[in-house]
C-alpha atoms as a PDB file:
ATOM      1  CA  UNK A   1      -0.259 -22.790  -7.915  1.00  0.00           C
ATOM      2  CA  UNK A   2      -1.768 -21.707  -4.906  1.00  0.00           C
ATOM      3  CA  UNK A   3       1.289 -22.610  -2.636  1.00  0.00           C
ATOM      4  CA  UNK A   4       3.237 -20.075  -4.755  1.00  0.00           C
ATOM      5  CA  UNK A   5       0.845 -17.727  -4.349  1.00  0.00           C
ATOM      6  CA  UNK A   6       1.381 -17.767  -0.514  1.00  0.00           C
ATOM      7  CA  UNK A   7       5.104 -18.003  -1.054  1.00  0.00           C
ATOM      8  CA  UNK A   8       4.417 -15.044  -3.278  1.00  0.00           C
ATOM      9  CA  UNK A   9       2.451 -12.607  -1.003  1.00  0.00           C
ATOM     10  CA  UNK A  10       5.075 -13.701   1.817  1.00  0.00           C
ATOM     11  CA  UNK A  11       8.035 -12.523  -0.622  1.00  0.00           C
ATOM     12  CA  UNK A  12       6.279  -9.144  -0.711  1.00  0.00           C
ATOM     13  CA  UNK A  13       5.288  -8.616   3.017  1.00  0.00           C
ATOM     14  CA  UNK A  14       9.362 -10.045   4.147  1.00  0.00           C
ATOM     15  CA  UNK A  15      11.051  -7.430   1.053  1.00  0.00           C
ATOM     16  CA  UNK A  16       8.075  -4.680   1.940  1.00  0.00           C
ATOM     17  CA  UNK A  17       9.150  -4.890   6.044  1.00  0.00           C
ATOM     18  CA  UNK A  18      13.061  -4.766   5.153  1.00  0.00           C
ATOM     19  CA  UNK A  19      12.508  -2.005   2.146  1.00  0.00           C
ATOM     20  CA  UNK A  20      10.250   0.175   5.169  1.00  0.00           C
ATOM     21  CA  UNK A  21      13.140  -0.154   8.095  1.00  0.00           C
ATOM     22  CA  UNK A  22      15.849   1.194   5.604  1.00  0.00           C
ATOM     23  CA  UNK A  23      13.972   4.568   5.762  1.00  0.00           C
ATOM     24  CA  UNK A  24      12.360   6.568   3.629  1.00  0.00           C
ATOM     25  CA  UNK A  25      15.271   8.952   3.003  1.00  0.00           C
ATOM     26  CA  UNK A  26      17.087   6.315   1.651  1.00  0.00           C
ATOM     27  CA  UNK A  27      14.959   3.184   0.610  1.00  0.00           C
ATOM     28  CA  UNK A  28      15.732   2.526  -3.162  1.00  0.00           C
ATOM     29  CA  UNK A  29      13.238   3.319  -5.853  1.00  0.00           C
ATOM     30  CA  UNK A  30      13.283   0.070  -7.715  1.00  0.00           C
ATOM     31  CA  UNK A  31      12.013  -1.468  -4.124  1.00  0.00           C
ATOM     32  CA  UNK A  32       8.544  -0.251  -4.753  1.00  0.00           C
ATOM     33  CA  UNK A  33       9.288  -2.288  -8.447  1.00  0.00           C
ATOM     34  CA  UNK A  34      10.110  -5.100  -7.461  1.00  0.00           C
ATOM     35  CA  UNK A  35       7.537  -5.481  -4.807  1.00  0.00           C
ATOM     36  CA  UNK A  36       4.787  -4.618  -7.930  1.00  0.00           C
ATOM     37  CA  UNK A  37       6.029  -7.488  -9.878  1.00  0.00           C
ATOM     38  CA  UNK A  38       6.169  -9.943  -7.121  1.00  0.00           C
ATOM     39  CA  UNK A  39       2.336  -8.788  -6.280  1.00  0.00           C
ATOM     40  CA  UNK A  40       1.509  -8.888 -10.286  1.00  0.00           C
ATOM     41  CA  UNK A  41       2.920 -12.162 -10.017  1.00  0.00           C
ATOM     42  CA  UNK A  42       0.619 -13.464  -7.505  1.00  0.00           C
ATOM     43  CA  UNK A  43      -2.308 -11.809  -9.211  1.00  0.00           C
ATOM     44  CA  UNK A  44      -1.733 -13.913 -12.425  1.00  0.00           C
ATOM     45  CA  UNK A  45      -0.989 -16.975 -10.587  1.00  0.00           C
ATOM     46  CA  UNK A  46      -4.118 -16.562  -8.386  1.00  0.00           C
ATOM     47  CA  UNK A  47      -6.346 -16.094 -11.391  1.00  0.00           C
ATOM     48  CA  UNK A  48      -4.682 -18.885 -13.283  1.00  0.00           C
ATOM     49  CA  UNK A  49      -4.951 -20.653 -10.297  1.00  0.00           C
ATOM     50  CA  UNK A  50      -9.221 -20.806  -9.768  1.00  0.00           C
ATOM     51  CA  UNK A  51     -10.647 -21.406  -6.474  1.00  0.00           C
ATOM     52  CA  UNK A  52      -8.718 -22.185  -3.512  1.00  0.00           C
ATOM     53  CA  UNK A  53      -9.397 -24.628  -0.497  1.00  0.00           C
ATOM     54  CA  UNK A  54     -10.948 -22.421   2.639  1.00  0.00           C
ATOM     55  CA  UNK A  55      -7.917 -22.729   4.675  1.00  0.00           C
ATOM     56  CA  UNK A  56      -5.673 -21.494   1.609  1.00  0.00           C
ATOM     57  CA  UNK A  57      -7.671 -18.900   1.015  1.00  0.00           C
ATOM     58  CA  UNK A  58      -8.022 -17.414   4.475  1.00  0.00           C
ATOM     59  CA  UNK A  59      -3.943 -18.019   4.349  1.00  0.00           C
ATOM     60  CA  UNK A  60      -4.098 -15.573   1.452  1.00  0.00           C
ATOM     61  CA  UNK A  61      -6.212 -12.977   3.436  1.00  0.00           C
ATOM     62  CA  UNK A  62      -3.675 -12.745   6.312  1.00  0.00           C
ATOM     63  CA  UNK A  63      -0.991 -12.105   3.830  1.00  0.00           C
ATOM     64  CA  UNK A  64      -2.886 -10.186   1.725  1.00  0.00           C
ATOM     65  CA  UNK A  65      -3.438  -7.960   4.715  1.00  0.00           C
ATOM     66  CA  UNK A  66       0.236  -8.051   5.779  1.00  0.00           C
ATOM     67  CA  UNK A  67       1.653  -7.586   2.332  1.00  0.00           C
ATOM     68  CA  UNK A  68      -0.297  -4.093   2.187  1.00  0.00           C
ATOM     69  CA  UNK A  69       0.840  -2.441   5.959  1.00  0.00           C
ATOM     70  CA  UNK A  70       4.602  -3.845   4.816  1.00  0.00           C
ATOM     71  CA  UNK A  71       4.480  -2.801   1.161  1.00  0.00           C
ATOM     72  CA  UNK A  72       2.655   0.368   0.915  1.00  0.00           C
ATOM     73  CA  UNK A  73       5.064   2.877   2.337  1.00  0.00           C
ATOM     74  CA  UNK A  74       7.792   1.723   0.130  1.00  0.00           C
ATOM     75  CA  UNK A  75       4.956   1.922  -2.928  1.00  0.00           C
ATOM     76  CA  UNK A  76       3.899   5.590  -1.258  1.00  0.00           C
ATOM     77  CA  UNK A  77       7.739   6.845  -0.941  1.00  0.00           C
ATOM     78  CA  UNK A  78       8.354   5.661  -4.650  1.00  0.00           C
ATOM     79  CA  UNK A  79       5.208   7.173  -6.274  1.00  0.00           C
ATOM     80  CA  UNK A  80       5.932  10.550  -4.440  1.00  0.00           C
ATOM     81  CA  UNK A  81       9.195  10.622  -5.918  1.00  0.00           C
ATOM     82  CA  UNK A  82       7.605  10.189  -9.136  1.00  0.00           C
ATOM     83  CA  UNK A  83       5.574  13.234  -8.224  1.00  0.00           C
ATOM     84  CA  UNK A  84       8.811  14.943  -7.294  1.00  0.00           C
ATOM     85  CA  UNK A  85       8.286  19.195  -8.991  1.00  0.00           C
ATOM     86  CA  UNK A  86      11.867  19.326  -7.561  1.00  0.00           C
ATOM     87  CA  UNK A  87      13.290  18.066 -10.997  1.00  0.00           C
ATOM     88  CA  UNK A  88      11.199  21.558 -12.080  1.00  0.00           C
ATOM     89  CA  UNK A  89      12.884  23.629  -9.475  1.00  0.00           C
ATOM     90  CA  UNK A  90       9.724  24.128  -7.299  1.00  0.00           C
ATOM     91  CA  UNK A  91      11.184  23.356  -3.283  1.00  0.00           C
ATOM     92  CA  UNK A  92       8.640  21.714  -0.489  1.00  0.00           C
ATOM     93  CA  UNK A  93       6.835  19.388  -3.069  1.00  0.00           C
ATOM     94  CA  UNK A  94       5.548  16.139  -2.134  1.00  0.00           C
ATOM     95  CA  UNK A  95       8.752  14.218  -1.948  1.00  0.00           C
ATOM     96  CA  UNK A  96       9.563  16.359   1.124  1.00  0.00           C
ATOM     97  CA  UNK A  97       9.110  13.898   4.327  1.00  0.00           C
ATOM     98  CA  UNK A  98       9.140  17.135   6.445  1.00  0.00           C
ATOM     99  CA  UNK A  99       5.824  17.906   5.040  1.00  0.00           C
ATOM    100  CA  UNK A 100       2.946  15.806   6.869  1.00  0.00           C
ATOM    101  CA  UNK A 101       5.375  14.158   9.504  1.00  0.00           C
ATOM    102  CA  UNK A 102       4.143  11.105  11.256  1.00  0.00           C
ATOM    103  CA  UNK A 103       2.451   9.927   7.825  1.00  0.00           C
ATOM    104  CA  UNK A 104       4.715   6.601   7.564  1.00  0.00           C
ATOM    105  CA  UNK A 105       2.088   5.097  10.616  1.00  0.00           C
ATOM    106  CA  UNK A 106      -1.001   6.826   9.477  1.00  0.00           C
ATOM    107  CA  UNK A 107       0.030   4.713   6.282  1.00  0.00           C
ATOM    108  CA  UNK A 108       0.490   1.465   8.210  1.00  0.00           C
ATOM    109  CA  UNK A 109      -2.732   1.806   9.834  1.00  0.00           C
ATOM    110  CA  UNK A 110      -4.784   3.502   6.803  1.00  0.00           C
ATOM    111  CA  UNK A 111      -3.312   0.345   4.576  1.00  0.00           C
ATOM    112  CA  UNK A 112      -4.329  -2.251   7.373  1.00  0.00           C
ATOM    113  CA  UNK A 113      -7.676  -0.758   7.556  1.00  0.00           C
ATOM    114  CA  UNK A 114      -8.344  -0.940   4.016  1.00  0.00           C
ATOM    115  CA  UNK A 115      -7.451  -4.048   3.908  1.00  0.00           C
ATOM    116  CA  UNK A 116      -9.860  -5.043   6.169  1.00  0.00           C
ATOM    117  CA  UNK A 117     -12.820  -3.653   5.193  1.00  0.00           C
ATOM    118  CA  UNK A 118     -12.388  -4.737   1.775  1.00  0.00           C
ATOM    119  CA  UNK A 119     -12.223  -8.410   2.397  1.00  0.00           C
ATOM    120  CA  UNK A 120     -14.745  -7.678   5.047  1.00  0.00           C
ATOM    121  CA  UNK A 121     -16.994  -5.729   1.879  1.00  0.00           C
ATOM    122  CA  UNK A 122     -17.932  -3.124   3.501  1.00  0.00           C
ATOM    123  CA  UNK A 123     -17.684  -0.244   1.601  1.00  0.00           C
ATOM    124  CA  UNK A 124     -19.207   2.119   4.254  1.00  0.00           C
ATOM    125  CA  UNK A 125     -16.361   0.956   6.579  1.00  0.00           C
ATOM    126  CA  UNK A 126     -13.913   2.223   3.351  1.00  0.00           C
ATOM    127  CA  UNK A 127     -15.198   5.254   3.475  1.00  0.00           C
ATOM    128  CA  UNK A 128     -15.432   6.091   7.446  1.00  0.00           C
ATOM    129  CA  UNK A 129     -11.280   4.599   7.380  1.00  0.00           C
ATOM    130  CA  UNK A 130     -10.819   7.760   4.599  1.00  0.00           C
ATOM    131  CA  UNK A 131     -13.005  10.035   5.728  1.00  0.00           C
ATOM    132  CA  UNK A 132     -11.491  10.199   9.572  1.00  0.00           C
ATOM    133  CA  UNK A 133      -7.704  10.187   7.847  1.00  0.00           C
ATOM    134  CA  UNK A 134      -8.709  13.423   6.133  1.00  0.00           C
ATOM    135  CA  UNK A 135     -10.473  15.280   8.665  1.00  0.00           C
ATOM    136  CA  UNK A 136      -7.792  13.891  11.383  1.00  0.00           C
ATOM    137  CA  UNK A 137      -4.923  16.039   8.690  1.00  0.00           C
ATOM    138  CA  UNK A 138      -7.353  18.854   8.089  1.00  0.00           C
ATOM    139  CA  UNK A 139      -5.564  21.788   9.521  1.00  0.00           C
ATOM    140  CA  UNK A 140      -2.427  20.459   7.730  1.00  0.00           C
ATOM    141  CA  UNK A 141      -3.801  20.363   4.409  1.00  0.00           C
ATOM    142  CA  UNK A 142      -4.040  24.390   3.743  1.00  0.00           C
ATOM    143  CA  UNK A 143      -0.487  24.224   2.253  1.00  0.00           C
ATOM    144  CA  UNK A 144      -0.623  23.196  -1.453  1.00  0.00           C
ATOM    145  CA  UNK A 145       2.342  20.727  -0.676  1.00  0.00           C
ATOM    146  CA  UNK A 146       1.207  19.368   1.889  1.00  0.00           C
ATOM    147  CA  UNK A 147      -2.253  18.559   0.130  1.00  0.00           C
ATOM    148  CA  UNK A 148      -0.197  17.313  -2.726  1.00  0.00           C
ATOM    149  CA  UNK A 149       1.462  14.627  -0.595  1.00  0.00           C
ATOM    150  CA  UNK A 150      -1.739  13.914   1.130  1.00  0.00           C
ATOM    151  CA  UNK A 151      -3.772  13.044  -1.939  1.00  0.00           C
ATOM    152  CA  UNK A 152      -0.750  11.369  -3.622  1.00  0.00           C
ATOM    153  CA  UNK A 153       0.238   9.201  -0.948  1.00  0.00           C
ATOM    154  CA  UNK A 154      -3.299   8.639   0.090  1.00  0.00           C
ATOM    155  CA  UNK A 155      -4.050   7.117  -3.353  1.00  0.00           C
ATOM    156  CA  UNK A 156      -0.768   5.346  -3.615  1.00  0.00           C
ATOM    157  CA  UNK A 157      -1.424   3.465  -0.036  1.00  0.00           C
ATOM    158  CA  UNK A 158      -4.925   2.306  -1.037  1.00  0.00           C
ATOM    159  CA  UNK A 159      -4.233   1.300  -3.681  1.00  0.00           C
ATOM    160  CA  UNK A 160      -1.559  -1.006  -2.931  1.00  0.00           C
ATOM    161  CA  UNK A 161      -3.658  -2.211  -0.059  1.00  0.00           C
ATOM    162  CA  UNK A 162      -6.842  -2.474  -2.347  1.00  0.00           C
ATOM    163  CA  UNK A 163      -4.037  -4.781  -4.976  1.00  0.00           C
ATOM    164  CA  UNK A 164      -3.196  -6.937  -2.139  1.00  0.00           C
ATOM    165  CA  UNK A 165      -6.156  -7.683  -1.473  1.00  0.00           C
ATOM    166  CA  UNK A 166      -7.338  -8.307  -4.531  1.00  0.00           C
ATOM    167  CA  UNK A 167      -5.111 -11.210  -4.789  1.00  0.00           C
ATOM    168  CA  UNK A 168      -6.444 -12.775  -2.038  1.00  0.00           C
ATOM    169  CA  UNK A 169     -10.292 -12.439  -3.675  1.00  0.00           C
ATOM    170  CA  UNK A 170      -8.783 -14.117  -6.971  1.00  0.00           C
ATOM    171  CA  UNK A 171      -7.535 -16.752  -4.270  1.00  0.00           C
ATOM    172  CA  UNK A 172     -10.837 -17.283  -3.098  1.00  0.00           C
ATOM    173  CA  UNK A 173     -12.551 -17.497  -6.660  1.00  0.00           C
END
């Protein structure tokens, strides 16, 4: 069970890196989806699964790790279409990728961080990684959309990271 947890978790990070270079403009919704249920997947199997040898486990770390910087913007881009007011008629809303540009590498290296500190535990290093990505978009955040997409797609990208990782701590028992 543990092999398919690996094969798993490298499902997600292969479909997560070709869902991210279609684009955000035009990477499908159901993406974000399928990547979920492949992660869920791994969850169960990793908890059904009980402790893992070291070398497995550490295995599951680095692809826990890579599965949240490859998966997370396609999870962001699909939860901020969820968020869309556009359906409403409000313009500028969250979905808009002109709002907050450069935000797709922030992501990578926000969800890489997180990562990181989790399985390292330390919260204070959680914090510091969120703390610096809002006061490095400060002067952006005075428009309500672009606050919106901030705090959506901040939440969206940690938590996928903070999911991947989690499988990799039921790995490790």
């Amino acid at each position: 069970m543990n092999t398919a947890v690996l094969v798993l978790l490298a499902l997600t990070v292969v479909l997560g890196f070709l869902l991210t270079a279609q684009g955000e403009r035009v990477r499908p919704p159901w993406g974000a989806v399928f990547l979920a249920g492949l992660l869920t997947l791994a969850a169960a199997l990793a908890w059904a699964g009980g402790d893992a040898p070291s070398g497995i486990a550490e295995a599951a770390a680095v692809g826990a790790v890579l599965a949240a910087v490859a998966g997370g913007g396609p999870v962001a881009t699909a939860v901020l279409r969820a968020a869309d007011p556009a359906a409403v008629g409000v313009t500028g809303g969250p979905q808009d990728p002109e709002i907050l540009r450069g935000g797709a590498w922030i992501g990578i290296l926000e969800r890489a961080a997180v990562a990181a500190m989790l399985l390292a535990g330390s919260a204070e290093g959680l914090v510091v990684v969120l703390a610096v990505k809002g006061l490095g978009r400060y002067a952006e955040l005075r428009a309500p959309a672009a606050a919106e997409r901030f705090i959506i797609g901040t939440l969206a990208s940690a938590m996928w990271a903070a999911a991947c990782v989690g499988v990799a701590v039921l790995l490790r028992g």
